[in-house]
N, C-alpha and C. Protein backbone atom coordinates (compact mmCIF):
# COMPACT_ATOMS: atom_id res chain seq x y z
N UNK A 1 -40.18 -0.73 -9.64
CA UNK A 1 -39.59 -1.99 -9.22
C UNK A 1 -38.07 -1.88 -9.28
N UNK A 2 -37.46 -2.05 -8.01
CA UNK A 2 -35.91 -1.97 -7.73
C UNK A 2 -35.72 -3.57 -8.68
N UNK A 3 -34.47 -3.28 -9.59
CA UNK A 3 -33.31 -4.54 -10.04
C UNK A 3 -32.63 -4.55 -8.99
N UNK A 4 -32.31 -6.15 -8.85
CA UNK A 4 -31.13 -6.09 -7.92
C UNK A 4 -30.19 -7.14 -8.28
N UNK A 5 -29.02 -6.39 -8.08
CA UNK A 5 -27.42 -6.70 -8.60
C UNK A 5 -27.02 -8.06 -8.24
N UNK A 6 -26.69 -8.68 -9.17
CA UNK A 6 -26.05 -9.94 -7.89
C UNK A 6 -24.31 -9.35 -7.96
N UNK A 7 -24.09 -9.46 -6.35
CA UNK A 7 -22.77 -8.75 -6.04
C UNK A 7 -21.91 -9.66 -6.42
N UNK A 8 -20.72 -8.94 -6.98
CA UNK A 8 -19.43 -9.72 -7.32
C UNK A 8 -18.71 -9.73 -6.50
N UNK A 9 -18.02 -11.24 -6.02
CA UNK A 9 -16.70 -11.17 -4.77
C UNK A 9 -15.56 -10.41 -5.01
N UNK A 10 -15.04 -9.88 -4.42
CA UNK A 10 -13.68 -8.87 -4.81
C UNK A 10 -12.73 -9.61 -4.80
N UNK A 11 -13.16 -11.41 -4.60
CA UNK A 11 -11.74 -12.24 -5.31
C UNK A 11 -12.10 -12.41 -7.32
N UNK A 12 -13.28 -12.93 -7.31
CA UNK A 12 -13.77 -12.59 -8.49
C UNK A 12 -13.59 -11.33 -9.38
N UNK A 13 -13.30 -9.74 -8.73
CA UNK A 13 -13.15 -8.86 -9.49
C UNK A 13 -11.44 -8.95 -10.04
N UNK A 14 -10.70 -9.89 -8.26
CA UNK A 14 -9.28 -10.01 -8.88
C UNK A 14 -8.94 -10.74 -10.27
N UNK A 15 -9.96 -11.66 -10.47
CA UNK A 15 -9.87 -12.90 -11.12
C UNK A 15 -9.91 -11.98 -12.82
N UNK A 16 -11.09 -11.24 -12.72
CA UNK A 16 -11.09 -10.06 -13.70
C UNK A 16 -10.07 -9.50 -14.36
N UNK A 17 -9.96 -8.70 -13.70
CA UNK A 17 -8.28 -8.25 -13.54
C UNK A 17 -7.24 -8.83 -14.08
N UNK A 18 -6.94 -9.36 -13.56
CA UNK A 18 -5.66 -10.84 -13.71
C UNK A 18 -5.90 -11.04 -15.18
N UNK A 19 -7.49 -11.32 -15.58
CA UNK A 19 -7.24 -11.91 -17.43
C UNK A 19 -7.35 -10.43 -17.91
N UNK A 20 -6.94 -9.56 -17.51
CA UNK A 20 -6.18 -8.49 -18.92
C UNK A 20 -5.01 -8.42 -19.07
N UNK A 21 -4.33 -9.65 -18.05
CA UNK A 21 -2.88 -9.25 -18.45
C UNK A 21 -2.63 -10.77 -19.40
N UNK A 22 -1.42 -10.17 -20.78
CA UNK A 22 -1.61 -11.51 -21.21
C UNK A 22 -0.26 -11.48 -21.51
N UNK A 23 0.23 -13.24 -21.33
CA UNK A 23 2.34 -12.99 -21.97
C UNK A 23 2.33 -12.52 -23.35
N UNK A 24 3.23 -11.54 -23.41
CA UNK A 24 3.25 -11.10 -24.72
C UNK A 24 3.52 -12.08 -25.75
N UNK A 25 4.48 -13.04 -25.65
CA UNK A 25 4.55 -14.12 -26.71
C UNK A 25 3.39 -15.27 -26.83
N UNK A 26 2.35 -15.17 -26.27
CA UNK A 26 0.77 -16.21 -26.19
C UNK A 26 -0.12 -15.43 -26.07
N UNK A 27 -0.92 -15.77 -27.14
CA UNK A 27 -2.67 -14.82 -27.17
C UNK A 27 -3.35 -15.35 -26.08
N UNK A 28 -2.80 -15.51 -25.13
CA UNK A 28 -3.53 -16.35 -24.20
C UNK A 28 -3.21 -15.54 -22.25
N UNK A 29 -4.68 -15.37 -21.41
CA UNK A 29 -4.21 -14.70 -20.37
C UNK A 29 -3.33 -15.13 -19.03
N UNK A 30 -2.80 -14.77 -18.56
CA UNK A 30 -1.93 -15.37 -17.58
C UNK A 30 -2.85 -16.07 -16.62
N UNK A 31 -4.23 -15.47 -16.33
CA UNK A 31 -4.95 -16.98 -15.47
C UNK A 31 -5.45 -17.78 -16.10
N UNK A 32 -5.56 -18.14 -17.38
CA UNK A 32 -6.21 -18.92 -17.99
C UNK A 32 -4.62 -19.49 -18.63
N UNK A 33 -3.64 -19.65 -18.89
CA UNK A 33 -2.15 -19.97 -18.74
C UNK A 33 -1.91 -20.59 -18.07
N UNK A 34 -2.71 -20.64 -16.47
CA UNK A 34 -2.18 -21.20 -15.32
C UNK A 34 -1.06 -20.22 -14.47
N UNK A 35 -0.61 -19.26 -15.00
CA UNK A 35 0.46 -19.12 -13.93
C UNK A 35 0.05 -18.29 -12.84
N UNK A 36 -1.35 -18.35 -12.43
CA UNK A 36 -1.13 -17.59 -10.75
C UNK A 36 -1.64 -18.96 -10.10
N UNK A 37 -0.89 -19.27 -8.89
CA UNK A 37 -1.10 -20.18 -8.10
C UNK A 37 -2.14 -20.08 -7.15
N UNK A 38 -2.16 -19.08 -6.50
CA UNK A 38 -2.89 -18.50 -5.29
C UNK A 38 -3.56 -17.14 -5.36
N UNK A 39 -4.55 -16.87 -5.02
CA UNK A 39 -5.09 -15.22 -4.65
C UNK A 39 -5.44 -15.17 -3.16
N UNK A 40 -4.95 -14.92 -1.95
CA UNK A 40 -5.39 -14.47 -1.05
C UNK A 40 -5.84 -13.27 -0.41
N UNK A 41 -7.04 -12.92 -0.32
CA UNK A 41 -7.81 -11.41 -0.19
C UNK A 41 -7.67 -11.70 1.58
N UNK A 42 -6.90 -10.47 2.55
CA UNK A 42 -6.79 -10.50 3.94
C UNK A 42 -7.71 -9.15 4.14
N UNK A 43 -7.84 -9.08 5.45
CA UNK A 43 -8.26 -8.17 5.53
C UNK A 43 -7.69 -6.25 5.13
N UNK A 44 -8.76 -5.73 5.49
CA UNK A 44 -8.95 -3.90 4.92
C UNK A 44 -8.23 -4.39 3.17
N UNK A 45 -9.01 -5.44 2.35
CA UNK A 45 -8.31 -5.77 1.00
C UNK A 45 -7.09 -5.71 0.83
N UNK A 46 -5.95 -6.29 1.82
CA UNK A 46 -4.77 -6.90 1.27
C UNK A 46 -4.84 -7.96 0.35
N UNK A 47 -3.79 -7.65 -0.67
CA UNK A 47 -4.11 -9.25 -1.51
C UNK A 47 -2.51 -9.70 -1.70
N UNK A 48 -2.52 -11.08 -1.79
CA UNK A 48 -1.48 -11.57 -1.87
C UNK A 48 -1.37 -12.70 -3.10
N UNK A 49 -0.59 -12.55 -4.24
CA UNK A 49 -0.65 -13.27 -5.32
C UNK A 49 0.62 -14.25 -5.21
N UNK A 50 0.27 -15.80 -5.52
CA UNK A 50 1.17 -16.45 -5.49
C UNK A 50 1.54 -16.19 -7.26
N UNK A 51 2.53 -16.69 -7.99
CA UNK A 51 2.84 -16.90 -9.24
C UNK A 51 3.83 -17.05 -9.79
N UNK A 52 4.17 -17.68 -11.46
CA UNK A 52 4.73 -18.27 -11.61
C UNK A 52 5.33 -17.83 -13.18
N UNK A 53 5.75 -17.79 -13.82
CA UNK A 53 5.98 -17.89 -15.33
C UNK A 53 6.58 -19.01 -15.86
N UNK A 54 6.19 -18.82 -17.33
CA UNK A 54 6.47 -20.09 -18.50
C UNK A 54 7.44 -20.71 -17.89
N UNK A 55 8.67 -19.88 -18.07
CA UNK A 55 10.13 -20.08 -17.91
C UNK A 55 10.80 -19.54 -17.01
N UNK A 56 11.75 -19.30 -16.15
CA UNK A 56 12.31 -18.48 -15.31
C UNK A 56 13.38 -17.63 -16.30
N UNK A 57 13.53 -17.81 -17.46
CA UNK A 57 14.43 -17.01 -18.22
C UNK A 57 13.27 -16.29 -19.40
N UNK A 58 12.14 -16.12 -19.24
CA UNK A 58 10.65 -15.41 -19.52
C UNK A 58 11.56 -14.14 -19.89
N UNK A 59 11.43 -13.47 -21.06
CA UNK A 59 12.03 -12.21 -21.51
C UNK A 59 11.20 -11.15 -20.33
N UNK A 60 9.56 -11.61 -20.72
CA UNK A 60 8.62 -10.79 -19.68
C UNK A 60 8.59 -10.89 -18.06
N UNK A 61 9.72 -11.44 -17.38
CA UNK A 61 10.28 -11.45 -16.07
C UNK A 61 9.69 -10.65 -14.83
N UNK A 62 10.18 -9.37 -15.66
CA UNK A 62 9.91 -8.21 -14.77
C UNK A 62 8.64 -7.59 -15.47
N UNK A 63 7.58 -7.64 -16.53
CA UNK A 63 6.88 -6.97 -16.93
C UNK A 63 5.16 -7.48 -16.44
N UNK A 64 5.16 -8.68 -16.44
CA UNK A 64 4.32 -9.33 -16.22
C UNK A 64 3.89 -9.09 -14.67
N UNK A 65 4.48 -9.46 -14.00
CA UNK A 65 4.10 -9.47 -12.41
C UNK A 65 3.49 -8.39 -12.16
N UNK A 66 4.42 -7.07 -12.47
CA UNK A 66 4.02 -5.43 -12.77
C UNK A 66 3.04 -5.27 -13.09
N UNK A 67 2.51 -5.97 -14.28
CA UNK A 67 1.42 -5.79 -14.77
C UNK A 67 -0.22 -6.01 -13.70
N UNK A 68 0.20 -7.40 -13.39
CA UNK A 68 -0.60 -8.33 -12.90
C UNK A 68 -0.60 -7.30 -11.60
N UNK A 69 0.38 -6.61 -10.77
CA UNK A 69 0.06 -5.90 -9.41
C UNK A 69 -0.62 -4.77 -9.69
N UNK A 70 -0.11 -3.94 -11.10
CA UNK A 70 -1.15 -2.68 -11.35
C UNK A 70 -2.10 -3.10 -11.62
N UNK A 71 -2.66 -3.99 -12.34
CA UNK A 71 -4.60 -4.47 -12.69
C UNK A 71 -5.37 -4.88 -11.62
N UNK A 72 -4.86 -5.32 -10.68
CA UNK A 72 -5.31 -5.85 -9.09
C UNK A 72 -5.59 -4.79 -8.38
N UNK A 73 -4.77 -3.35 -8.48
CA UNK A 73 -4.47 -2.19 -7.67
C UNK A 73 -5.58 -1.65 -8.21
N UNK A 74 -6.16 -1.55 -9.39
CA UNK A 74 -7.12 -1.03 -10.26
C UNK A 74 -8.39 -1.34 -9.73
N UNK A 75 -8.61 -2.18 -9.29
CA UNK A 75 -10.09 -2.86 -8.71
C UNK A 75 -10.45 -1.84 -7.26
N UNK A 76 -11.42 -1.26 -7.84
CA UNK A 76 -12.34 -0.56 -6.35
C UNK A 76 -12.30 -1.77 -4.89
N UNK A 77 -11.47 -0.97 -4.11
CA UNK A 77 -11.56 -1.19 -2.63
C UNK A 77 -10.65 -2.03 -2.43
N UNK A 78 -9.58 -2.08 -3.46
CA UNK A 78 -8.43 -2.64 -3.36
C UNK A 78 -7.26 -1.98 -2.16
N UNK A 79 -6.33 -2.41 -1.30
CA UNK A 79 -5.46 -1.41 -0.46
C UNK A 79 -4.33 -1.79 -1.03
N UNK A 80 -3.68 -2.86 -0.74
CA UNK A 80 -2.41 -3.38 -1.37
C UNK A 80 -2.43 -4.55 -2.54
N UNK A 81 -1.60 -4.55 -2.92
CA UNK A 81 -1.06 -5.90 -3.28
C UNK A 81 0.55 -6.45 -3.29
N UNK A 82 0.64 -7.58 -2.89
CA UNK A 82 1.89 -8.46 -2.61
C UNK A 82 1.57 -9.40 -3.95
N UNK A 83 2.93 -9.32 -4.87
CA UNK A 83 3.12 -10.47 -5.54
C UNK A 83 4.40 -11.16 -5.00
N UNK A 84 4.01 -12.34 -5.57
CA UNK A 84 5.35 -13.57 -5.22
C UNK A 84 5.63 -14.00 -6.18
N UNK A 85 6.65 -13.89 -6.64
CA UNK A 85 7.17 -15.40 -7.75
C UNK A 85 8.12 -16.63 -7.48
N UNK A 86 7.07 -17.65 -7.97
CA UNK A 86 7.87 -18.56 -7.28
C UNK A 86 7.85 -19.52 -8.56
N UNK A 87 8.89 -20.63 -8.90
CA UNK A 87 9.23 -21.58 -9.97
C UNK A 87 9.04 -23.30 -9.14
N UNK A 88 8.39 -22.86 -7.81
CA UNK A 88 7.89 -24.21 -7.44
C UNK A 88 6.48 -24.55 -7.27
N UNK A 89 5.81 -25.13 -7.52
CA UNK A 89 6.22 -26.52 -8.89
C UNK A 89 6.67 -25.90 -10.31
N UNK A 90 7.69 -26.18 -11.01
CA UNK A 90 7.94 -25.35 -12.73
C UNK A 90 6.42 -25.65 -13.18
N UNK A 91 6.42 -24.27 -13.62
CA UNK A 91 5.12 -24.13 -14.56
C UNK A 91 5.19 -25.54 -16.12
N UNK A 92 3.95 -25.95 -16.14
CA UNK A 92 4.04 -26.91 -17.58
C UNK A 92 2.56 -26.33 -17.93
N UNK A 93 2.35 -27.53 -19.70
CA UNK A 93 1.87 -26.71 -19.75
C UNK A 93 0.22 -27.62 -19.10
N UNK A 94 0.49 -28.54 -18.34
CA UNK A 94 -0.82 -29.03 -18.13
C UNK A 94 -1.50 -28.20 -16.84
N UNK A 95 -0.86 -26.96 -16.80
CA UNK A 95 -2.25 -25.72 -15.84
C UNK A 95 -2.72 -25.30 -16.60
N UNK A 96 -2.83 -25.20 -17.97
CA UNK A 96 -3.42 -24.15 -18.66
C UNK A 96 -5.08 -25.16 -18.49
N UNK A 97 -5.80 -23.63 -18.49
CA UNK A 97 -7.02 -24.45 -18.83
C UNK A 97 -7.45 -24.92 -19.85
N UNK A 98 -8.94 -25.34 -20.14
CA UNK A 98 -9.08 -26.13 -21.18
C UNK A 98 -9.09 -24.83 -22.34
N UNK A 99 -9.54 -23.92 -21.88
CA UNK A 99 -9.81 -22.81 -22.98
C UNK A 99 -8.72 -22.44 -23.38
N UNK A 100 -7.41 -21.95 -22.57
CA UNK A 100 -6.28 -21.88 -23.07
C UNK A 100 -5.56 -23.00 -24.08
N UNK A 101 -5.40 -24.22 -24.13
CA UNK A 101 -5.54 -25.63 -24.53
C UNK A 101 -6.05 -24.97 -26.02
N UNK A 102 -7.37 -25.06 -25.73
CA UNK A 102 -8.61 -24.69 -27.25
C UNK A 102 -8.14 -23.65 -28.08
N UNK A 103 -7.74 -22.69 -27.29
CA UNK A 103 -6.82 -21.56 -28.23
C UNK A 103 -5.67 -21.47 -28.74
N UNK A 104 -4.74 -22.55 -28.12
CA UNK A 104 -3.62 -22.91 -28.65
C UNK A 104 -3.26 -23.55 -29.10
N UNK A 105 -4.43 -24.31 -29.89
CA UNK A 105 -4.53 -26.06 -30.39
C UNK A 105 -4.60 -26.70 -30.12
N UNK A 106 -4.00 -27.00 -28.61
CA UNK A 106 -3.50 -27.90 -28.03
C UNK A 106 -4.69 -29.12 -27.82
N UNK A 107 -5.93 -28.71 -27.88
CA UNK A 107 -7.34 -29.64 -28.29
C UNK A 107 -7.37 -29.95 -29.15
């Protein structure tokens, strides 16, 4: 008797991805933080990340995004990735999710 897989979307594997990167100053992951706005998967797997940080004066500026484009690049059948950073709307902290919230007290 064949098992059979239920397939994962390769926006879902991005989504993966994305929570291993975490701001170094919060035990907490940058999608569950709130700061990616957008994931758009185009075709032959272009992806295009909208995003955002805490602060625009974020010590992790330049480390984070980096991060977030190598863990995306990492995913089988990935071709590119485009990040964006953008400070519109300023990040607060009411994107974080509830789990982020729960881990930071903030519940």
């Amino acid at each position: 008797m064949k098992e059979e897989k239920e397939e994962i979307s390769i926006k879902d594997k991005i989504v993966e991805a994305i929570k291993e990167v975490y701001d170094p100053e919060i035990p907490v992951d940058v999608y569950e933080l709130g700061l990616i706005y957008e994931i758009n998967v185009y075709p032959v797997n272009n992806v295009y990340i909208l995003m955002t940080l805490t602060s625009p004066s974020c010590p992790s500026a330049e480390a984070i995004p980096a991060e977030v484009e190598m863990k995306v690049k990492e995913v089988e059948g990935i071709n590119d990735v485009q990040i964006e950073l953008t400070f519109d709307p300023p990040y607060s902290m009411d994107m974080m999710s509830e789990a982020a919230k729960l881990e930071l007290g903030f519940l």
